[in-house]
N, C-alpha and C. Protein backbone atom coordinates (compact mmCIF):
# COMPACT_ATOMS: atom_id res chain seq x y z
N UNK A 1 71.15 174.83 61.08
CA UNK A 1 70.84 173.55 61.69
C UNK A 1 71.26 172.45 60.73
N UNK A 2 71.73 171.27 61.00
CA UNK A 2 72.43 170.14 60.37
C UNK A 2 71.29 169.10 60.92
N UNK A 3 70.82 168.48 60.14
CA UNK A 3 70.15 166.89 60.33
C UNK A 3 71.59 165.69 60.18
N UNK A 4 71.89 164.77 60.88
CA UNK A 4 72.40 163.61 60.97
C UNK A 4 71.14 162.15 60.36
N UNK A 5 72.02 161.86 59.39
CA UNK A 5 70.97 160.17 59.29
C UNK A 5 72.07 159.55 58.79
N UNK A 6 71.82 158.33 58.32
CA UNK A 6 72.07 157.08 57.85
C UNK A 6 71.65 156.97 56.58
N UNK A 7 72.77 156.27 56.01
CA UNK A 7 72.60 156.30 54.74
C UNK A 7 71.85 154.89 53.94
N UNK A 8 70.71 155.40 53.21
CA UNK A 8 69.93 154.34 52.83
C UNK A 8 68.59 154.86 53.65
N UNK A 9 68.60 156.23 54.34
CA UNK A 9 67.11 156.46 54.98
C UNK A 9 66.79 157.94 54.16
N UNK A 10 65.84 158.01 54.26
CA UNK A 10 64.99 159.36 53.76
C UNK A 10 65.39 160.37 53.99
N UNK A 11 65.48 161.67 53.62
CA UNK A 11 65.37 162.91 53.82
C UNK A 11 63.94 163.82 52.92
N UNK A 12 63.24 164.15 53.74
CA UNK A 12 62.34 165.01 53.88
C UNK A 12 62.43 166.69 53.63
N UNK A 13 62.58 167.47 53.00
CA UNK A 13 62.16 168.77 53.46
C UNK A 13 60.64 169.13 52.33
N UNK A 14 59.89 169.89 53.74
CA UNK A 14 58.47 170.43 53.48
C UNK A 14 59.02 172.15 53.48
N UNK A 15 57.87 172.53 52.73
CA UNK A 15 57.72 173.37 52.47
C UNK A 15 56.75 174.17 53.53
N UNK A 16 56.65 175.19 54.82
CA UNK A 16 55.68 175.70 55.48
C UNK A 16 56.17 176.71 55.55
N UNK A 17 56.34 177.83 54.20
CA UNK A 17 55.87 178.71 54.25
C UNK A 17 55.03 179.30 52.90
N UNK A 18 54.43 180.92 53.15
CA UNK A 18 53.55 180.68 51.99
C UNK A 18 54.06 181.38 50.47
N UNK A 19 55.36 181.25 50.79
CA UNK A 19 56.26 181.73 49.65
C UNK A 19 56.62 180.20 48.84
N UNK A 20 56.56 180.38 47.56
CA UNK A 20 56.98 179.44 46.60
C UNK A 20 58.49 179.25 47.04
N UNK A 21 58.76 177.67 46.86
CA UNK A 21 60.55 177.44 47.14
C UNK A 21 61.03 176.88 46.01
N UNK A 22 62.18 176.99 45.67
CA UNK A 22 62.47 176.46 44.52
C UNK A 22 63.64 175.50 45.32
N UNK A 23 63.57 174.61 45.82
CA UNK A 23 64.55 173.95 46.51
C UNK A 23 65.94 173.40 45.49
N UNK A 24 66.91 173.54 46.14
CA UNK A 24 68.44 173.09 44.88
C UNK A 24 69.36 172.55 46.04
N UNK A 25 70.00 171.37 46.04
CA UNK A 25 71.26 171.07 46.55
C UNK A 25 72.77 171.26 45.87
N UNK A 26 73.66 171.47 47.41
CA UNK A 26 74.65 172.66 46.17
C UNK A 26 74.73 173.70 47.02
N UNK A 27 75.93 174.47 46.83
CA UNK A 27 75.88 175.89 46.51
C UNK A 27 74.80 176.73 45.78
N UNK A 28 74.56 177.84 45.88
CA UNK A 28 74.13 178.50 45.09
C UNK A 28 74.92 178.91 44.17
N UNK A 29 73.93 178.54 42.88
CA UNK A 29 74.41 178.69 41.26
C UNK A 29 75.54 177.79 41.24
N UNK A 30 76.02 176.52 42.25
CA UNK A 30 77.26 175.58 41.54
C UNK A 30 76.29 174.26 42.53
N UNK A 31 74.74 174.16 41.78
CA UNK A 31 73.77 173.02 42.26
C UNK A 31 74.58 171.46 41.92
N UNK A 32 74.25 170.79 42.80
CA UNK A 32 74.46 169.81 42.51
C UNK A 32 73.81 168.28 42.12
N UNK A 33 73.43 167.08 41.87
CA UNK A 33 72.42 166.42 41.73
C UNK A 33 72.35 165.25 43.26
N UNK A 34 71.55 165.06 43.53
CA UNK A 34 70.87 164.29 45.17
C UNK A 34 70.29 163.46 44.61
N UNK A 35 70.60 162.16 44.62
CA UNK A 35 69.48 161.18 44.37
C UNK A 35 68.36 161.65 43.05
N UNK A 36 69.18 161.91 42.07
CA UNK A 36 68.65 162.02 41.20
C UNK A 36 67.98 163.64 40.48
N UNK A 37 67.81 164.26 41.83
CA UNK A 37 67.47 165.53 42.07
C UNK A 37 68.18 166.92 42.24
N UNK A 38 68.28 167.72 41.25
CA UNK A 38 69.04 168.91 41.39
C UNK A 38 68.44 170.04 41.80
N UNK A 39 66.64 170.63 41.34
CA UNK A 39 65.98 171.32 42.08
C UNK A 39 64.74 170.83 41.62
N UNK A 40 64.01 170.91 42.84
CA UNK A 40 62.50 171.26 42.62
C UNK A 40 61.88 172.95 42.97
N UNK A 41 60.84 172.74 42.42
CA UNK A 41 60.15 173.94 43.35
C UNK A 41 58.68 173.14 43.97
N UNK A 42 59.44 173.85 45.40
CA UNK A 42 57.80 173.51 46.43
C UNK A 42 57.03 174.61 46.40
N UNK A 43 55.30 174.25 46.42
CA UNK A 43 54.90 175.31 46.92
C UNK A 43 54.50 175.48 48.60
N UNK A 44 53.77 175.95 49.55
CA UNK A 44 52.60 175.28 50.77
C UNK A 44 52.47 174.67 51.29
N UNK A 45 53.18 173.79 52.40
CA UNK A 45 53.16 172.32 52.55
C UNK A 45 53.19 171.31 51.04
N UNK A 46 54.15 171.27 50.76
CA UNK A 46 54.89 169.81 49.48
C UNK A 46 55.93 169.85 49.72
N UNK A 47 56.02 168.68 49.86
CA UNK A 47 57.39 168.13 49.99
C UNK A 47 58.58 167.62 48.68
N UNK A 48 59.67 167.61 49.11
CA UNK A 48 60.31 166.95 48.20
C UNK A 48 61.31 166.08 49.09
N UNK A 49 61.36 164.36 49.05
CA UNK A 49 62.00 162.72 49.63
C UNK A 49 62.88 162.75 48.80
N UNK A 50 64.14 162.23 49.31
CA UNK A 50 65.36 161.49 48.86
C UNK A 50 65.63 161.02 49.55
N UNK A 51 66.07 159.81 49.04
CA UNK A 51 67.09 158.95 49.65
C UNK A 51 68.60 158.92 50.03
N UNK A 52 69.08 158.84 50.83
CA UNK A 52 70.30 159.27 51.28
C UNK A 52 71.18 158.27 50.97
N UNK A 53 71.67 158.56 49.62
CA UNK A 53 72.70 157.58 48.75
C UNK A 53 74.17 157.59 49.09
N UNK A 54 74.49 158.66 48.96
CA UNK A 54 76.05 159.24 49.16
C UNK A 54 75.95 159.67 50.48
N UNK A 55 77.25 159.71 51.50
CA UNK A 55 77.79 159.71 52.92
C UNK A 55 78.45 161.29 52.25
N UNK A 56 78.57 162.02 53.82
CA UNK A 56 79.28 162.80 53.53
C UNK A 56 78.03 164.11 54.13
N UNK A 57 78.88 164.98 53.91
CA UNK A 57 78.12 166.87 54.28
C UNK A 57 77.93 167.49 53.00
N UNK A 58 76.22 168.14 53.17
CA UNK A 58 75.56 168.42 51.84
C UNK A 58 74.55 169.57 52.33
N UNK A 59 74.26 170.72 51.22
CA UNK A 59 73.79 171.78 51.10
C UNK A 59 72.86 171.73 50.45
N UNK A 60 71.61 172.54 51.09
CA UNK A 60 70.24 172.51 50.15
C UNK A 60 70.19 173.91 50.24
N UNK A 61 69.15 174.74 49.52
CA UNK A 61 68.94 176.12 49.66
C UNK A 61 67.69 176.42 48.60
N UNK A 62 66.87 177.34 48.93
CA UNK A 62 65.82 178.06 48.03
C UNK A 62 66.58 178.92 47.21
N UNK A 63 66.82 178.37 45.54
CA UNK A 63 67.59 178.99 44.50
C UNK A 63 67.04 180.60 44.77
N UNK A 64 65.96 180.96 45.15
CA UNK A 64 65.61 182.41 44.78
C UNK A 64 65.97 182.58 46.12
N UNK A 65 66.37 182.96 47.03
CA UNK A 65 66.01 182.90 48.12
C UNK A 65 67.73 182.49 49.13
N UNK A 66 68.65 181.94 48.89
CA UNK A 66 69.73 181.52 49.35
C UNK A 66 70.14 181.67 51.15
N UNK A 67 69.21 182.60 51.64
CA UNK A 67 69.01 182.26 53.11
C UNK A 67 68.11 181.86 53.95
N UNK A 68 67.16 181.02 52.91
CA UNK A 68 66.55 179.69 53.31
C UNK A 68 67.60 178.66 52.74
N UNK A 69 68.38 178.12 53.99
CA UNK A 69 68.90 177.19 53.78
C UNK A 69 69.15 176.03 54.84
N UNK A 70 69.82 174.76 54.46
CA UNK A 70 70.42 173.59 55.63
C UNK A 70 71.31 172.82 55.15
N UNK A 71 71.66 171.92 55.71
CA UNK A 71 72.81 171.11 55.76
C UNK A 71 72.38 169.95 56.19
N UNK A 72 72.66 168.53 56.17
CA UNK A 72 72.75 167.59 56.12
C UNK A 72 73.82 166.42 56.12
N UNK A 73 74.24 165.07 56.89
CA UNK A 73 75.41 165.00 57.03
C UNK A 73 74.71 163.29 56.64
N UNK A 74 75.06 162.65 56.11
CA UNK A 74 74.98 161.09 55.72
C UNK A 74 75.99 160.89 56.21
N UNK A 75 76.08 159.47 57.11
CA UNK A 75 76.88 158.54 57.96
C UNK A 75 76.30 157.18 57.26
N UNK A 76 77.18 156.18 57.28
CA UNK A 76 77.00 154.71 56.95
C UNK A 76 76.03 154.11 58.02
């Protein structure tokens, strides 16, 4: 699944499941940095917000985990 937004608005991903996430944008193992952000780890419902700086098609994924993943597409 791909989310569409605008750039200069939020992106959201929560965490609902009860496995620890270590969230990374990027490929796996060639991460990249998002608004400042290269990985967190979520646990349980937590979230991790960015702001949608850069335009363009972008990859998030659970570093342990690589088929928990999505995509994302920033438009002006």
């Amino acid at each position: 699944k791909n989310t569409v937004a605008h750039k200069c608005e939020p992106l959201t991903i929560t965490n609902l499941d009860t496995a620890q996430r270590t969230m990374a944008f990027g490929q796996h193992d060639h991460h990249i940095t998002y608004d400042g952000v290269t990985e967190q780890t979520l646990i349980r419902n937590q979230s991790l917000t960015v702001t949608l700086l850069q335009t363009g098609d972008f990859k998030f994924h659970d570093h342990a985990n690589d088929t928990v993943q999505g995509t994302f597409t920033v438009t002006q």
